[in-house]
PDB file of N, CA and C in Angstrom:
ATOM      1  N   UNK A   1       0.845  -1.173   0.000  1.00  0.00           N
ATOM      2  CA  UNK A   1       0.000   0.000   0.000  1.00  0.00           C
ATOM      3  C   UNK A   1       0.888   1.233   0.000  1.00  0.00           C
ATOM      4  N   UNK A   2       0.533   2.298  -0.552  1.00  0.00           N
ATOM      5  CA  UNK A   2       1.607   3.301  -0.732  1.00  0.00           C
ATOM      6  C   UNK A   2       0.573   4.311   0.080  1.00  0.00           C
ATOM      7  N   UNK A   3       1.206   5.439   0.391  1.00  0.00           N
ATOM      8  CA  UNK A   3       0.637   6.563   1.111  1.00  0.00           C
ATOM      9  C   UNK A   3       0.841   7.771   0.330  1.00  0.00           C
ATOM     10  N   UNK A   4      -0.323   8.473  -0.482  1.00  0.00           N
ATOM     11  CA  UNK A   4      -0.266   9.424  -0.988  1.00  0.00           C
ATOM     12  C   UNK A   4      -1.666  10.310  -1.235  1.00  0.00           C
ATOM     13  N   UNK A   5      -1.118  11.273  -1.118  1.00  0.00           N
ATOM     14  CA  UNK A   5      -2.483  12.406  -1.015  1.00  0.00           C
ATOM     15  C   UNK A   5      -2.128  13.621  -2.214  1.00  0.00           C
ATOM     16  N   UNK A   6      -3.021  13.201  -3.184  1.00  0.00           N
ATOM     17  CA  UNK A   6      -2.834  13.951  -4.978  1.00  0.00           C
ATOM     18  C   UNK A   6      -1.254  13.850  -5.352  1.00  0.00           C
ATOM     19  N   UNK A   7      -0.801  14.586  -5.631  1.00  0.00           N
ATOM     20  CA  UNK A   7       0.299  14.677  -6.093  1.00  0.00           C
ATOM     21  C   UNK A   7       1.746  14.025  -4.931  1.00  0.00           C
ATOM     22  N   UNK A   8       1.483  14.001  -3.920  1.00  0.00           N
ATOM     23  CA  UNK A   8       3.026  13.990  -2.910  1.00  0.00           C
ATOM     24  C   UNK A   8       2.751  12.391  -2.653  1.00  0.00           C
ATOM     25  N   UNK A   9       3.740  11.713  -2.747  1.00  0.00           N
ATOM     26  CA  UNK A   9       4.112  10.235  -2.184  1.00  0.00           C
ATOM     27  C   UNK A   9       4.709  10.573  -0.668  1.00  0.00           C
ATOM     28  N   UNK A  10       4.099   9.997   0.178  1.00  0.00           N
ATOM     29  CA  UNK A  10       5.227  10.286   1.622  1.00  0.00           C
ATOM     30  C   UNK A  10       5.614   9.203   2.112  1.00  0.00           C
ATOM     31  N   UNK A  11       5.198   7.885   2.190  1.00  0.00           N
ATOM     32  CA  UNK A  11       6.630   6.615   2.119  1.00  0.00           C
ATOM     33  C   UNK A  11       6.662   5.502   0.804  1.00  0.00           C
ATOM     34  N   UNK A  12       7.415   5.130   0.650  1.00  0.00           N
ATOM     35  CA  UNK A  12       7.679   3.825   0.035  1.00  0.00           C
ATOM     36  C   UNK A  12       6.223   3.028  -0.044  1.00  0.00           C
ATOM     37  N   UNK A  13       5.791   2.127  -0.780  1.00  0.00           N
ATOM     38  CA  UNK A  13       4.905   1.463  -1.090  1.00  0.00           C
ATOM     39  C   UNK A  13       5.298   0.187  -0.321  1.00  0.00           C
ATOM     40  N   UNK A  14       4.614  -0.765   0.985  1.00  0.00           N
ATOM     41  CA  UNK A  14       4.832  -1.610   1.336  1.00  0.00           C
ATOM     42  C   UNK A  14       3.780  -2.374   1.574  1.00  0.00           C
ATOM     43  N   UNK A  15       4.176  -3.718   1.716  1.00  0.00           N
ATOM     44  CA  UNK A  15       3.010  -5.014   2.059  1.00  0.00           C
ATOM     45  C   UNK A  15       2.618  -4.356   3.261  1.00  0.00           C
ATOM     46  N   UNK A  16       0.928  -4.668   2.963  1.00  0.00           N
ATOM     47  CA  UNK A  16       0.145  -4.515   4.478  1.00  0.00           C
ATOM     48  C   UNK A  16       0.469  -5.472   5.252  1.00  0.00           C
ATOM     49  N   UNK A  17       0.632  -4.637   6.711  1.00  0.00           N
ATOM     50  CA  UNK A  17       0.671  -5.758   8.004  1.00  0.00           C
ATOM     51  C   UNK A  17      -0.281  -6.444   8.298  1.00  0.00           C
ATOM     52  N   UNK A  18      -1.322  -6.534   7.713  1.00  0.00           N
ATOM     53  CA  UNK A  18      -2.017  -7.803   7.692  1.00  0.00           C
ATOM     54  C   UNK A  18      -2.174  -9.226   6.901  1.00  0.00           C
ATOM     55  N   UNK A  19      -1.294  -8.995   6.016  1.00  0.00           N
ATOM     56  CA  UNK A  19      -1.264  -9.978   4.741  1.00  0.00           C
ATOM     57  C   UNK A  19      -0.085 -10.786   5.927  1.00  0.00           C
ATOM     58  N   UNK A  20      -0.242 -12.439   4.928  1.00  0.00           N
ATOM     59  CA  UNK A  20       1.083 -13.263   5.188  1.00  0.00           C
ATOM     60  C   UNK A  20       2.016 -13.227   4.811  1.00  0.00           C
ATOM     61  N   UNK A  21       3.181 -12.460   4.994  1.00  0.00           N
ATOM     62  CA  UNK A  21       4.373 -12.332   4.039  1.00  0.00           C
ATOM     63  C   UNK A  21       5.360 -13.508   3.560  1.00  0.00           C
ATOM     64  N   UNK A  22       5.071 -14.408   4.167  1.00  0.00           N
ATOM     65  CA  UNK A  22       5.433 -15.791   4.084  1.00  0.00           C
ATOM     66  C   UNK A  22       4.845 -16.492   2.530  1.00  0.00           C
ATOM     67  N   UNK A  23       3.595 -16.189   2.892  1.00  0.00           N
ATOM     68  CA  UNK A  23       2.593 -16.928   1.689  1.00  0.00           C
ATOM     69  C   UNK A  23       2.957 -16.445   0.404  1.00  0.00           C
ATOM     70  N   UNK A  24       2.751 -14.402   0.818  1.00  0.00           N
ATOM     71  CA  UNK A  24       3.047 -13.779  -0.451  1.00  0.00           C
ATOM     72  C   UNK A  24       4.498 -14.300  -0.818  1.00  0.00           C
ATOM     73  N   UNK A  25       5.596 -14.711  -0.100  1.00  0.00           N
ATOM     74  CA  UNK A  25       7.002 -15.007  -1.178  1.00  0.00           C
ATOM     75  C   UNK A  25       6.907 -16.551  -1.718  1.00  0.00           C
ATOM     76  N   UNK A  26       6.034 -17.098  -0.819  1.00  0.00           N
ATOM     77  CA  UNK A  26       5.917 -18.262  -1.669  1.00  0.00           C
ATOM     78  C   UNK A  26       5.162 -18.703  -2.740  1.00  0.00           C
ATOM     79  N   UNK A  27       4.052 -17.788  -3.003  1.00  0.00           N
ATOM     80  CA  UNK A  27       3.438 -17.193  -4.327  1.00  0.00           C
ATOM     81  C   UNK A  27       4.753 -16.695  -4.973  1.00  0.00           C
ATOM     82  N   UNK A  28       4.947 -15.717  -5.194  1.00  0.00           N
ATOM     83  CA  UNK A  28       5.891 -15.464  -5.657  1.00  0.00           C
ATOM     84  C   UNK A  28       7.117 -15.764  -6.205  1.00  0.00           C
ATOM     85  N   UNK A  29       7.776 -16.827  -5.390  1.00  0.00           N
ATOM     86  CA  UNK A  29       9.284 -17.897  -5.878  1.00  0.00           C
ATOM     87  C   UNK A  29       8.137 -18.959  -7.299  1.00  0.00           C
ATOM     88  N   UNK A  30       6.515 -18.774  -6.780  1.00  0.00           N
ATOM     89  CA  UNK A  30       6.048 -20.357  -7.624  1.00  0.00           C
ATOM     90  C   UNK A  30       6.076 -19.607  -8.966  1.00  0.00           C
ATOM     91  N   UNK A  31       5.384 -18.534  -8.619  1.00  0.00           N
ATOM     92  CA  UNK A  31       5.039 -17.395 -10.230  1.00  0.00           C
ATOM     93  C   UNK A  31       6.414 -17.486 -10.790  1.00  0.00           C
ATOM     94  N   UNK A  32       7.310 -16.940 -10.163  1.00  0.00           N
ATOM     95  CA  UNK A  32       8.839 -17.019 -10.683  1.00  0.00           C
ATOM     96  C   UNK A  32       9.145 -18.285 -11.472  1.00  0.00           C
ATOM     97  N   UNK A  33       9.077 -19.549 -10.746  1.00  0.00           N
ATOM     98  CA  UNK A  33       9.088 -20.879 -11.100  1.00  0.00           C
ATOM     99  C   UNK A  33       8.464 -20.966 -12.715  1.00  0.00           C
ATOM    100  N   UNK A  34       7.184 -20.836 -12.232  1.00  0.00           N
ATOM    101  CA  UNK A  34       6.451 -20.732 -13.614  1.00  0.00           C
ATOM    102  C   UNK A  34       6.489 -20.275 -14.952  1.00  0.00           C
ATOM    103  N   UNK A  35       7.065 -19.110 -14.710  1.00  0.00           N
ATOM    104  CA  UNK A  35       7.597 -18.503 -16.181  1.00  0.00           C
ATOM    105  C   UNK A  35       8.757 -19.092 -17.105  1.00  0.00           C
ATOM    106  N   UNK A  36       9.300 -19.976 -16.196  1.00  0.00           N
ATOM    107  CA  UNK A  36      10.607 -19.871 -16.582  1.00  0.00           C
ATOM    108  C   UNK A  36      10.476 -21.540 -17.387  1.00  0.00           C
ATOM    109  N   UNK A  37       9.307 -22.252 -17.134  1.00  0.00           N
ATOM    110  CA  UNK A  37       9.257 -23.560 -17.839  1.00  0.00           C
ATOM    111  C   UNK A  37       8.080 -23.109 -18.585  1.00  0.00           C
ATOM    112  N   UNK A  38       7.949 -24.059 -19.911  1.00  0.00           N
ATOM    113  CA  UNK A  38       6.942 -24.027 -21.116  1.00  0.00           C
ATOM    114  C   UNK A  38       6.214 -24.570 -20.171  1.00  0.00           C
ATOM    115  N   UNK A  39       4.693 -24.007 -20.419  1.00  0.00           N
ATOM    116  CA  UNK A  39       3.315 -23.488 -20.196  1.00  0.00           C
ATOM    117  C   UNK A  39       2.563 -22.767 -20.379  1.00  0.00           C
ATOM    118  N   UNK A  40       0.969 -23.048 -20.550  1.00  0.00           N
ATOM    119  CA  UNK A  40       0.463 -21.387 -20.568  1.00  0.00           C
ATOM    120  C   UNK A  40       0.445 -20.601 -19.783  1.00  0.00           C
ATOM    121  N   UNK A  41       0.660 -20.682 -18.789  1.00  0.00           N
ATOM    122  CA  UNK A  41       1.509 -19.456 -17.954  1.00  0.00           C
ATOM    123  C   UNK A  41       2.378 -18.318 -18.625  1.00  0.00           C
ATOM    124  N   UNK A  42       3.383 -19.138 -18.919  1.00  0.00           N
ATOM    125  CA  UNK A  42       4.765 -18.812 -19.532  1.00  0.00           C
ATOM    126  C   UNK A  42       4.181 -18.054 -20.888  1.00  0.00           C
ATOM    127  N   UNK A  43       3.572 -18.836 -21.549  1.00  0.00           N
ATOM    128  CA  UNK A  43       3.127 -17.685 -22.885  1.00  0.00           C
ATOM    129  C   UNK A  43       2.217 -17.038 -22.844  1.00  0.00           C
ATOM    130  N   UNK A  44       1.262 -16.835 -22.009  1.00  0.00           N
ATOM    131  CA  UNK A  44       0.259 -15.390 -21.033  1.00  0.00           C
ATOM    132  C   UNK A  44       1.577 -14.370 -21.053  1.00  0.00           C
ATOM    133  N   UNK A  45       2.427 -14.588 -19.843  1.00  0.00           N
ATOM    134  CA  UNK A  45       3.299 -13.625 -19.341  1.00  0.00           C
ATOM    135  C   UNK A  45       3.817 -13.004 -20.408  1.00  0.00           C
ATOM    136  N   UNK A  46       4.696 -13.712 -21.423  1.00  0.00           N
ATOM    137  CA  UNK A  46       5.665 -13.347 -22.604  1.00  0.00           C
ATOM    138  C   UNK A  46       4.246 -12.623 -23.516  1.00  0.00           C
ATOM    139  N   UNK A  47       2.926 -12.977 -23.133  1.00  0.00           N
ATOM    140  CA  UNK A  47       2.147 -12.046 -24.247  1.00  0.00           C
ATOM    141  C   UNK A  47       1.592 -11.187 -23.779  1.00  0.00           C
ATOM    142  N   UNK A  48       1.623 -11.319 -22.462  1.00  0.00           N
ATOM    143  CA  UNK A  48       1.224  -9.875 -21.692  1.00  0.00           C
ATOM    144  C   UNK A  48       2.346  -8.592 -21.734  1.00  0.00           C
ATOM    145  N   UNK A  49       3.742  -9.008 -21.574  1.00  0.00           N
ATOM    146  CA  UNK A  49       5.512  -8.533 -21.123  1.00  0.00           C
ATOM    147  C   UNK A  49       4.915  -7.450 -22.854  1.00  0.00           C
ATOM    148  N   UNK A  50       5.094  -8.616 -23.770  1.00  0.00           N
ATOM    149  CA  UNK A  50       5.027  -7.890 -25.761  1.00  0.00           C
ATOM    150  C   UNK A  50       3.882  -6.643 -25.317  1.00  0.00           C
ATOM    151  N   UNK A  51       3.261  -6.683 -25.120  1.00  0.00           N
ATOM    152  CA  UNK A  51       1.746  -5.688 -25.357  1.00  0.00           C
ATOM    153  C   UNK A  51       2.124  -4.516 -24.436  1.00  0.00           C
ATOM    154  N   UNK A  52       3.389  -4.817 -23.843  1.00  0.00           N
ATOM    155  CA  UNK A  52       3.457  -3.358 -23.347  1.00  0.00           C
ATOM    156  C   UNK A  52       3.291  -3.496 -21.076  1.00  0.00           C
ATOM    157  N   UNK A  53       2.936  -4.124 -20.444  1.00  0.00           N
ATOM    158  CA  UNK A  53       2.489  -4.556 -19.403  1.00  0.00           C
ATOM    159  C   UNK A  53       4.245  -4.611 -18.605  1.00  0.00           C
ATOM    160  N   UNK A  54       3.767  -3.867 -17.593  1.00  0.00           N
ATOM    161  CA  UNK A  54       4.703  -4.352 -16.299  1.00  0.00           C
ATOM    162  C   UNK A  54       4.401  -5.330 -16.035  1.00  0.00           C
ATOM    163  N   UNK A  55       5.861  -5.811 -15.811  1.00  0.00           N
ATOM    164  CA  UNK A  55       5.906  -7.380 -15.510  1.00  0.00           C
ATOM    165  C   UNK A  55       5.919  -7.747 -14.275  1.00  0.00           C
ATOM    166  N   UNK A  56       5.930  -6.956 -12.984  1.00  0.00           N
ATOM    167  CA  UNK A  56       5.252  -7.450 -11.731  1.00  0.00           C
ATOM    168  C   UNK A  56       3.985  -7.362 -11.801  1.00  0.00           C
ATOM    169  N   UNK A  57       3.207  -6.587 -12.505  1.00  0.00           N
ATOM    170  CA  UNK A  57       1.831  -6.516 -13.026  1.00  0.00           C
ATOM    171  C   UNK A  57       1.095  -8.030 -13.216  1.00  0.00           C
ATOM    172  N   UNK A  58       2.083  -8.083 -14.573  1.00  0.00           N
ATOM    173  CA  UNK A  58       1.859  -9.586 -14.683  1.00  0.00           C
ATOM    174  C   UNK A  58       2.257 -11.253 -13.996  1.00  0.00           C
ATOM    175  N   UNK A  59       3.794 -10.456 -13.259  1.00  0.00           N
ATOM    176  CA  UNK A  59       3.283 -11.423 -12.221  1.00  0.00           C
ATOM    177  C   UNK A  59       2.612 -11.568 -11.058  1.00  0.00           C
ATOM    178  N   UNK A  60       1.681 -10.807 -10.511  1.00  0.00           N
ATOM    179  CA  UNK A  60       0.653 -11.079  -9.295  1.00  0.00           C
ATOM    180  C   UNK A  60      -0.389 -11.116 -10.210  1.00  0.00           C
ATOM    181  N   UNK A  61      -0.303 -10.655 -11.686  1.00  0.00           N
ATOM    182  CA  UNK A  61      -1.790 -11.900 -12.286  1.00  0.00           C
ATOM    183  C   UNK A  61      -1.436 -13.046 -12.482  1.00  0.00           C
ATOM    184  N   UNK A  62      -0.443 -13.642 -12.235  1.00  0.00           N
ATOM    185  CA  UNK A  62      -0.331 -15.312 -12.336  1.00  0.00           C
ATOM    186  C   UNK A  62      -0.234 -16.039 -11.169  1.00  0.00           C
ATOM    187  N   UNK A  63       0.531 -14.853 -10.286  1.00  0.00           N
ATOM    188  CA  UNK A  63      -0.389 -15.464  -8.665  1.00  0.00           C
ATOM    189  C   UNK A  63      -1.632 -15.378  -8.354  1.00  0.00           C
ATOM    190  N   UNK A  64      -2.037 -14.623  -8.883  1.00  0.00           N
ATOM    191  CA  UNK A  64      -4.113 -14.273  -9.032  1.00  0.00           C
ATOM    192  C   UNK A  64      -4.272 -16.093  -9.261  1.00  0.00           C
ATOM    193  N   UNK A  65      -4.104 -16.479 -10.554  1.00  0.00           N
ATOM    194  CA  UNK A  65      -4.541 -17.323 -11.306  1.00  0.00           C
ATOM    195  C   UNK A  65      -3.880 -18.493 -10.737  1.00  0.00           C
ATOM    196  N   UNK A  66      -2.647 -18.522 -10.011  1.00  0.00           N
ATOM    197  CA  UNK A  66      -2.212 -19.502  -9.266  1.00  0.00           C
ATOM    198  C   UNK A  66      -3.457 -20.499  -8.400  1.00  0.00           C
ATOM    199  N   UNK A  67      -3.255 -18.719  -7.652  1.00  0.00           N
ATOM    200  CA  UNK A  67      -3.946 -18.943  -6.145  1.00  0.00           C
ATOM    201  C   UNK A  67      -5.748 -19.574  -6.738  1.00  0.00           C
ATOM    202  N   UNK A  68      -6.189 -19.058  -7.660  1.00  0.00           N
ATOM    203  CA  UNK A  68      -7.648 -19.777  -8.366  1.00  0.00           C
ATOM    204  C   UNK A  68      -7.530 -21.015  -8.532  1.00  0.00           C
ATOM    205  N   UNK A  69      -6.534 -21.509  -9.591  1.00  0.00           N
ATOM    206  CA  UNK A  69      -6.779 -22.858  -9.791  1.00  0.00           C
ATOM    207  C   UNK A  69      -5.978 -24.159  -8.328  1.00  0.00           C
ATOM    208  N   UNK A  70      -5.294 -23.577  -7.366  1.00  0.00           N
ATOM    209  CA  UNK A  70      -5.524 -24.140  -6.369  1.00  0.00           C
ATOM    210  C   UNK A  70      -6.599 -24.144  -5.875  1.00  0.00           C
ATOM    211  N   UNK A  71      -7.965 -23.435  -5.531  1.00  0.00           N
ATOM    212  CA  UNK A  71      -9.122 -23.588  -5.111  1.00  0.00           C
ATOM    213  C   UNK A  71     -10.301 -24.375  -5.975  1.00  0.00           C
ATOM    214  N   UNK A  72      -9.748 -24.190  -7.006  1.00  0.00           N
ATOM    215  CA  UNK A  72     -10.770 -24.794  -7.934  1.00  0.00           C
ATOM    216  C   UNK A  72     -10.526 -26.211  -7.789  1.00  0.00           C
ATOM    217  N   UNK A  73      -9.153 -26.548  -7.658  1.00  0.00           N
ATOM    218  CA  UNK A  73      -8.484 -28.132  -7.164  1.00  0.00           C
ATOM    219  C   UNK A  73      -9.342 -28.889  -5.934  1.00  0.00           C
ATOM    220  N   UNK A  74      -9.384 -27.661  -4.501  1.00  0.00           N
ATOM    221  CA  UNK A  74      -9.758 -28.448  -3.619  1.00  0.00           C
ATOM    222  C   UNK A  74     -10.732 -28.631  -3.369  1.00  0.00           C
ATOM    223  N   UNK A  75     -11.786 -27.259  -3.964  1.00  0.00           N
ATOM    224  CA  UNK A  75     -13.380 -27.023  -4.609  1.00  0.00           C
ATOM    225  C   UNK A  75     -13.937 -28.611  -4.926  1.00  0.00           C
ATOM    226  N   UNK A  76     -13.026 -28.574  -6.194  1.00  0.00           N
ATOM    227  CA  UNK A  76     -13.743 -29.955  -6.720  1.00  0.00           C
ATOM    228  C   UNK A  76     -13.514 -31.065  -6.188  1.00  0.00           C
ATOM    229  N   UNK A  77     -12.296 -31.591  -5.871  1.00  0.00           N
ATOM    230  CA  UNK A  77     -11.899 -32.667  -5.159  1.00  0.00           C
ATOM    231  C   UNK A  77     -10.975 -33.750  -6.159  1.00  0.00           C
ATOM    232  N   UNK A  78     -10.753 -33.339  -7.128  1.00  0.00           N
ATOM    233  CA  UNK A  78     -10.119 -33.876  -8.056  1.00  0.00           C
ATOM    234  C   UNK A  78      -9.133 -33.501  -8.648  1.00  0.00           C
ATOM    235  N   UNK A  79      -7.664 -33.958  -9.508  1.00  0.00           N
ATOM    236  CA  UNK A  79      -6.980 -34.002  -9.498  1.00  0.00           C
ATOM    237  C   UNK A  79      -6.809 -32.973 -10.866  1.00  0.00           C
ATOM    238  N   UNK A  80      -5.449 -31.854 -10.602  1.00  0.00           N
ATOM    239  CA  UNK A  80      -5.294 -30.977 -11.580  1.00  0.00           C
ATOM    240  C   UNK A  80      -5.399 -31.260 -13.344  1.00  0.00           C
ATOM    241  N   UNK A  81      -6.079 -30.938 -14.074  1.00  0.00           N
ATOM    242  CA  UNK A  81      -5.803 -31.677 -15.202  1.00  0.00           C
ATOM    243  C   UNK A  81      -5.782 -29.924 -16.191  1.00  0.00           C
ATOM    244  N   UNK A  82      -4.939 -30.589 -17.214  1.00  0.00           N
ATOM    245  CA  UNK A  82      -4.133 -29.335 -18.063  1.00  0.00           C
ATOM    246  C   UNK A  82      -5.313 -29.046 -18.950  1.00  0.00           C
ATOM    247  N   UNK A  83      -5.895 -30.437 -19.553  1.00  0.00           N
ATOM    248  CA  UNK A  83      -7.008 -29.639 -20.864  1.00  0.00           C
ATOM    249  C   UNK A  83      -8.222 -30.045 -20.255  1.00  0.00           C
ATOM    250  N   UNK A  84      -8.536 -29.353 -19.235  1.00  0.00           N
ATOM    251  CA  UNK A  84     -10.167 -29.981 -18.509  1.00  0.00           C
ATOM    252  C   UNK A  84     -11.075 -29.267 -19.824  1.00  0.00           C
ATOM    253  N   UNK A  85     -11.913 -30.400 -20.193  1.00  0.00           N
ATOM    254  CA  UNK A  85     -13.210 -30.112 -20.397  1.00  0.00           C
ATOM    255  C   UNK A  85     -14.575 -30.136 -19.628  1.00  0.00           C
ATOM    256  N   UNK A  86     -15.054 -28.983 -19.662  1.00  0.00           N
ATOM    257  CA  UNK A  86     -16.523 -28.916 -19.078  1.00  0.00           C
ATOM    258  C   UNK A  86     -17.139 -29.146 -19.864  1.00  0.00           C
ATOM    259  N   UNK A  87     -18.352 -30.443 -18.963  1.00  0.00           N
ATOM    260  CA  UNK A  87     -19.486 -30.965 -19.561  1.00  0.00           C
ATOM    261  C   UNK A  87     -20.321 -30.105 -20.128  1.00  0.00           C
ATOM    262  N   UNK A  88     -20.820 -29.072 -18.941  1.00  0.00           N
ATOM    263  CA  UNK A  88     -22.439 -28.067 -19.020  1.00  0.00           C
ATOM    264  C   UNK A  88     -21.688 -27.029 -20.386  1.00  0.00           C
ATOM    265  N   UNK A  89     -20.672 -27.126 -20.775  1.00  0.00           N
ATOM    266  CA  UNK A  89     -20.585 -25.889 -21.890  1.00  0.00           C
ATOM    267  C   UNK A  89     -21.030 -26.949 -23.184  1.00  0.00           C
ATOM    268  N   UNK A  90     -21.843 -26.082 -23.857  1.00  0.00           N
ATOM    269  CA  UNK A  90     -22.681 -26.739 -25.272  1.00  0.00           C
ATOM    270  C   UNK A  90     -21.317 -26.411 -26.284  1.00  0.00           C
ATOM    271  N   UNK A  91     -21.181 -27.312 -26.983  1.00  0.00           N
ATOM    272  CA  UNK A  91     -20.397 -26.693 -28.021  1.00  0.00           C
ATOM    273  C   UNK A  91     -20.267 -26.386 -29.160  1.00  0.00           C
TER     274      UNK A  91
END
């Protein structure tokens, strides 16, 4: 969170003391992880990076999307799969 009122910045931009700072670096080392092996991850980022996008931008959208498809994992109860198809979509 940064502290600023219109025009004047008065400190540094830092993690809120309420977040886990633990969690957030371990998000973070995975996002890192991620880019760096072929995936769609990896070619999101490299097509987000081309279009112009800060790339910490883009990486806390792949911890966004991390942190989703871990819930969607324990949501369902079943095991990660790369080309899930959904039934209910008509095609």
């Amino acid at each position: 969170f940064d502290h600023q009122s219109g025009s004047s910045i008065r400190f540094r931009p830092r993690v809120s003391m309420f977040s886990d700072r633990s969690l957030k670096s371990v998000l973070h080392l995975a996002s890192m992880s991620v880019i760096r092996s072929e995936n769609d991850l990896r070619s999101y980022y490299l097509r987000k990076v081309s279009e112009g996008k800060n790339k910490m931008l883009v990486l806390n959208n792949i911890r966004n999307k991390i942190i989703h498809r871990i819930f969607a994992v324990v949501n369902s109860g079943r095991n990660y799969e790369k080309n899930y198809q959904n039934n209910l979509v008509c095609p």
